[in-house]
Protein backbone atom coordinates (compact mmCIF):
# COMPACT_ATOMS: atom_id res chain seq x y z
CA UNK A 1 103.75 82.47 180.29
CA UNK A 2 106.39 84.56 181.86
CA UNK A 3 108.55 83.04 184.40
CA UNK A 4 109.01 86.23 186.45
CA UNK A 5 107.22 85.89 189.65
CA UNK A 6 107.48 89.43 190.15
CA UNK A 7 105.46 90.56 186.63
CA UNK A 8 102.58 88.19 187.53
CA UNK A 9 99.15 89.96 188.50
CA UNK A 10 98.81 89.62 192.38
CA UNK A 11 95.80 87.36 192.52
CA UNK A 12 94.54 86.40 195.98
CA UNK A 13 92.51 83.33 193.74
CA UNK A 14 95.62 81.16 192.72
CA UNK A 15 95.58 80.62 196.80
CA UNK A 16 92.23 78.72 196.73
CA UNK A 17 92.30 75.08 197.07
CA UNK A 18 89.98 74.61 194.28
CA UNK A 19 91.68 76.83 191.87
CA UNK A 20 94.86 74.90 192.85
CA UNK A 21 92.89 71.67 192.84
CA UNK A 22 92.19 72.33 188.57
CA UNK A 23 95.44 73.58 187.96
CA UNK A 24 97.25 70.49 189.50
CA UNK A 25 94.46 68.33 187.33
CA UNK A 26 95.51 70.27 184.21
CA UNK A 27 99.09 70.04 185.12
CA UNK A 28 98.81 66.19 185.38
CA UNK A 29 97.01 65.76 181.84
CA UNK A 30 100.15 68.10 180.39
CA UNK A 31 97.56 70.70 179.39
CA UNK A 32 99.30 73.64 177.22
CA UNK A 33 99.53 76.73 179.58
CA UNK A 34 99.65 78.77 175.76
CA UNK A 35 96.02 76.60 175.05
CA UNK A 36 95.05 77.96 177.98
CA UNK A 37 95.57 81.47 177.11
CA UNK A 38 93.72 81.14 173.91
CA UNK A 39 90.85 79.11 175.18
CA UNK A 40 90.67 82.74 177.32
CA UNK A 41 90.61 84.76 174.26
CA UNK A 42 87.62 82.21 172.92
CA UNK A 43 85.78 82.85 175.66
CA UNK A 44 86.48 86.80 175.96
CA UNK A 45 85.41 87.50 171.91
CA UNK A 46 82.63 85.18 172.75
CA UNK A 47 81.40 87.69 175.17
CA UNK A 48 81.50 90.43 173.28
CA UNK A 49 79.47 88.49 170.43
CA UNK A 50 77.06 87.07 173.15
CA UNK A 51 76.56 91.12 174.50
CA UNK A 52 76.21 91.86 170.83
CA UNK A 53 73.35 89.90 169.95
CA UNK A 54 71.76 91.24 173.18
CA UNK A 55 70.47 93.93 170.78
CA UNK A 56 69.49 91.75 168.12
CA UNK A 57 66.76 89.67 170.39
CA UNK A 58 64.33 90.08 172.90
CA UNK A 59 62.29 88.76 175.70
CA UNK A 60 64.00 85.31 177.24
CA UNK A 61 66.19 84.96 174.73
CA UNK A 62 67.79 88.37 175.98
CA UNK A 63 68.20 87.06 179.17
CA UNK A 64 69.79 84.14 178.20
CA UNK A 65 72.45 86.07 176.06
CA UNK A 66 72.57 88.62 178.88
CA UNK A 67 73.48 85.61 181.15
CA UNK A 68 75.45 83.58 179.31
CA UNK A 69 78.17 87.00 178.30
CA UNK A 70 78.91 87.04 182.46
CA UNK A 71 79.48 83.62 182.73
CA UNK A 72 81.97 83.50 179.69
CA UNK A 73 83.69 87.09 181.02
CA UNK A 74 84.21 84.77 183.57
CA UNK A 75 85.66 81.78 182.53
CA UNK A 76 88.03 84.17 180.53
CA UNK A 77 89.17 85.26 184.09
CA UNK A 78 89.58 81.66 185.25
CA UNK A 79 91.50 80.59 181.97
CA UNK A 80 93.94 83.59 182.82
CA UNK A 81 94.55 82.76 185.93
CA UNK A 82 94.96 79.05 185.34
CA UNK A 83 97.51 79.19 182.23
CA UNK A 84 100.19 80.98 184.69
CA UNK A 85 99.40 78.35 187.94
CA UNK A 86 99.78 75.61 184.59
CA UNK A 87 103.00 77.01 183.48
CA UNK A 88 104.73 77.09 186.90
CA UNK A 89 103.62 74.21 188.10
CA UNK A 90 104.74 72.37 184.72
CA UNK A 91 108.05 74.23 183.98
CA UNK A 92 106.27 74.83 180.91
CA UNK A 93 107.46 78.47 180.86
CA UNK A 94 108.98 80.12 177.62
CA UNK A 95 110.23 83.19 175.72
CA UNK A 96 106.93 83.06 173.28
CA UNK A 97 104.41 82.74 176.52
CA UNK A 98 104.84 86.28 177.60
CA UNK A 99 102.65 86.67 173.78
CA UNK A 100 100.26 84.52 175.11
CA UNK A 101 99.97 85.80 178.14
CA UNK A 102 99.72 89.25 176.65
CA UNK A 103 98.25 89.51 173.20
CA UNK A 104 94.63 87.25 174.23
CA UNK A 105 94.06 89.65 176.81
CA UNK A 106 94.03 92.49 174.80
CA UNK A 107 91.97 90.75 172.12
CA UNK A 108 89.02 89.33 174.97
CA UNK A 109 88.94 93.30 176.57
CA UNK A 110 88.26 94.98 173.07
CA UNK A 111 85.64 92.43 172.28
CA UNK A 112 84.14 92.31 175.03
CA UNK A 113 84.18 96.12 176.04
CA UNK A 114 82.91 96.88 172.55
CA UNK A 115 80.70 94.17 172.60
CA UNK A 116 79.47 95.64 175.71
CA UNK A 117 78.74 99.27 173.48
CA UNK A 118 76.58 97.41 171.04
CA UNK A 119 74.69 95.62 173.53
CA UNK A 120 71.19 96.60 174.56
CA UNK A 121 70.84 100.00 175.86
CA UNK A 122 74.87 100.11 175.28
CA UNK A 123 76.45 103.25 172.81
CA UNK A 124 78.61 101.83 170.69
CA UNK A 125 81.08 105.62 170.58
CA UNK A 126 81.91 104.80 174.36
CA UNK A 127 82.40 101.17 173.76
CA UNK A 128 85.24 102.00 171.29
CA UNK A 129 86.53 103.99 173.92
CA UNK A 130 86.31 102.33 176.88
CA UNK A 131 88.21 99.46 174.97
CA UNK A 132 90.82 101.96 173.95
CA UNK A 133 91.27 103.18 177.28
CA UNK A 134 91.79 99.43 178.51
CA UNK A 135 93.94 99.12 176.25
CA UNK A 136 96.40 102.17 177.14
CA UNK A 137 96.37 100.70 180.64
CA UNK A 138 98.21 97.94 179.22
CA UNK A 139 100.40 99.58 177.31
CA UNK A 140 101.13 101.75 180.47
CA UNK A 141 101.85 98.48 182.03
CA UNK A 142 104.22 96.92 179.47
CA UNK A 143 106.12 100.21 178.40
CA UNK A 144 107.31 100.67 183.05
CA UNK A 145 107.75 96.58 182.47
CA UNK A 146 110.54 97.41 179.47
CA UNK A 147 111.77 100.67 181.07
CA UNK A 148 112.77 98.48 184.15
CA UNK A 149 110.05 99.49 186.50
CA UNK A 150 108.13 96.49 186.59
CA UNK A 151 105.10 95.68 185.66
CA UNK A 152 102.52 97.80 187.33
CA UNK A 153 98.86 96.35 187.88
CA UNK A 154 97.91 99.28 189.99
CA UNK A 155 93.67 100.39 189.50
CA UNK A 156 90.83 100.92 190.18
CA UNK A 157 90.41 99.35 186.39
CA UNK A 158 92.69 96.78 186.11
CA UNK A 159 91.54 94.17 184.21
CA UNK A 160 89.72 92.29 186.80
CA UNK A 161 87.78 95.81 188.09
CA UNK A 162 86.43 95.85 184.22
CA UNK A 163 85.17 92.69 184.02
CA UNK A 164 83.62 92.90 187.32
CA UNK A 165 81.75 95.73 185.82
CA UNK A 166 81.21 94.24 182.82
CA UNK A 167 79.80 90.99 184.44
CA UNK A 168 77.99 92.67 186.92
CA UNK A 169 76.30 94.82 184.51
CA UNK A 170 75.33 91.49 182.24
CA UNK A 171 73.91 90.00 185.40
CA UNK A 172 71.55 92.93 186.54
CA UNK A 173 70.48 93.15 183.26
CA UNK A 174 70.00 89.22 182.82
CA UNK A 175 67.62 89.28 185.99
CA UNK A 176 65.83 92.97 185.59
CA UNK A 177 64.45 94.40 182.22
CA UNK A 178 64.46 98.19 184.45
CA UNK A 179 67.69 97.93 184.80
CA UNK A 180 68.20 97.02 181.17
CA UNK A 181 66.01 99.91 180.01
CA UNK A 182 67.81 102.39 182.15
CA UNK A 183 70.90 101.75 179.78
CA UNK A 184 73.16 100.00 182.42
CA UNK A 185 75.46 98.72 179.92
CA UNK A 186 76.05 102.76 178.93
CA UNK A 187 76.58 103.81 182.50
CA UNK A 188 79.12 100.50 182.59
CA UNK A 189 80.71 101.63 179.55
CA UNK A 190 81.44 105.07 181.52
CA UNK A 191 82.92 103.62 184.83
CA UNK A 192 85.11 101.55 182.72
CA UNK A 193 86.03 104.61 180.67
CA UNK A 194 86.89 107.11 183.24
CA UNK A 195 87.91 104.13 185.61
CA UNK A 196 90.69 102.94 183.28
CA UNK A 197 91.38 107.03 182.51
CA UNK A 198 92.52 107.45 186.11
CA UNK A 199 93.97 104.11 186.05
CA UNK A 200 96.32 105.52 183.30
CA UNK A 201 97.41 108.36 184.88
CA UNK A 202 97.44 106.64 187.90
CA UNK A 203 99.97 104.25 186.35
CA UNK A 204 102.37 106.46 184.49
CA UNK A 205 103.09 108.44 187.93
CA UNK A 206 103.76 105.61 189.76
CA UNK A 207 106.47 104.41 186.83
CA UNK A 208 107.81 107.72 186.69
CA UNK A 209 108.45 107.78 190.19
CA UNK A 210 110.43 104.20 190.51
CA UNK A 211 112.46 105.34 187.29
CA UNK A 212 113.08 108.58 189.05
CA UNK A 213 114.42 106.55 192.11
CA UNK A 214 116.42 103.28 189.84
C-alpha cells in the first residue's frame, strides 16, 4: 500500500469503530496488507462470475446468485479499505504495495462490470464498455498522480458510486423478478457508463487546472 496519506481515497468508513475494530484484529495476527488486496480481487472476479451465471439459471437459484454477487462486490469494498488501515497501522508499507493497491482494483471492476453485461437482462456491448470507461477513470487518476497533481478521486463514478450501482442493482434484482425482467442490470450498465464518462472529463479538468496553477 502506498504510504502517502494524501493519495489515499477519502473514506468516511476507516472512521468507524468496527472497521477500526477488524483492522486492529488483523493488524495483531500480522495479516499481509498485499493478501488483503488480493483476497479483494478474489472476491471482485467472483462477482462478475456469480452475475455471470445469473443468465445461466433460473428461479431460486437466480436469486441466490443475484444475492450472493452484492454481497461479494461488497466484501471487495471492505478488503480495500482494510489492506490500507492494515498497512498503516503495521508499518507494513512498501514500494511494490502501490501494485497491490492498484492493479486488483482494476482486475475486480472489469470482472465485475462485465460480469454485470452478461448477467440476466444485462448486454454484454455496454458491459465491455462500462468496464473500459472505469477503467480510464483510473488511468485519469494515476496519469494527475505522476504529473504531480495528486491523485484525484473526484465522481460521481468513482469506484465506490459503481459498485453501489452495481450492488444495488444485484439486490433489486435478488428480491424482484419485475425488476429483473425490466433489464436493470442494462440500465446499471448505462449509469455506470455515462457516470464514469463525466467522471473522466470531470477528472482531466480538474488535473489540468492544478498543473496550470503548480
Amino acid at each position: 500500500m502506498t504510504d502517502i496519506e494524501a493519495d489515499r481515497r477519502p473514506l468516511k468508513s476507516r472512521q468507524k469503530p468496527v472497521f477500526q475494530k477488524i483492522a486492529a484484529l488483523l493488524v495483531k495476527w500480522d495479516a499481509s496488507p498485499n493478501g488483503i488486496s488480493v483476497v479483494g480481487m478474489i472476491c471482485g472476479i467472483g462477482a462478475g462470475v456469480t452475475l455471470w451465471g445469473t443468465a445461466q439459471t433460473h428461479g431460486i437459484g437466480q436469486r441466490v446468485l443475484w444475492i450472493a454477487a452484492a454481497l461479494l462486490v461488497q466484501a471487495r469494498l471492505v478488503c480495500n479499505l482494510l489492506d490500507g488501515m492494515v498497512a498503516i497501522g503495521s508499518g507494513k508499507q512498501s514500494k511494490v504495495g502501490e501494485l497491490y493497491n492498484e492493479l486488483p482494483d482494476r482486475v475486480s471492476d472489469s470482472f465485475t462490470i462485465i460480469g454485470l453485461g452478461f448477467a440476466a437482462g444485462g448486454n454484454v456491448e455496454l458491459g465491455y464498455l462500462a468496464a473500459l470507461m472505469a477503467m480510464m477513470t483510473a488511468c485519469v487518476r494515476s496519469v494527475g498522480k505522476a504529473a504531480g497533481a495528486g491523485a484525484d478521486f473526484a465522481g460521481p463514478m468513482a469506484k465506490q458510486q459503481r459498485m453501489f450501482v452495481t450492488t444495488l442493482c444485484a439486490l433489486a434484482c435478488g428480491v424482484s423478478v419485475w425488476v429483473q425482467n425490466h433489464q436493470a442490470a442494462t440500465w446499471a450498465l448505462w449509469i455506470i457508463l455515462v457516470g464514469s464518462a463525466v467522471t473522466v472529463v470531470r477528472r482531466i479538468w480538474r488535473v489540468a487546472r492544478k498543473l496550470k496553477m503548480a
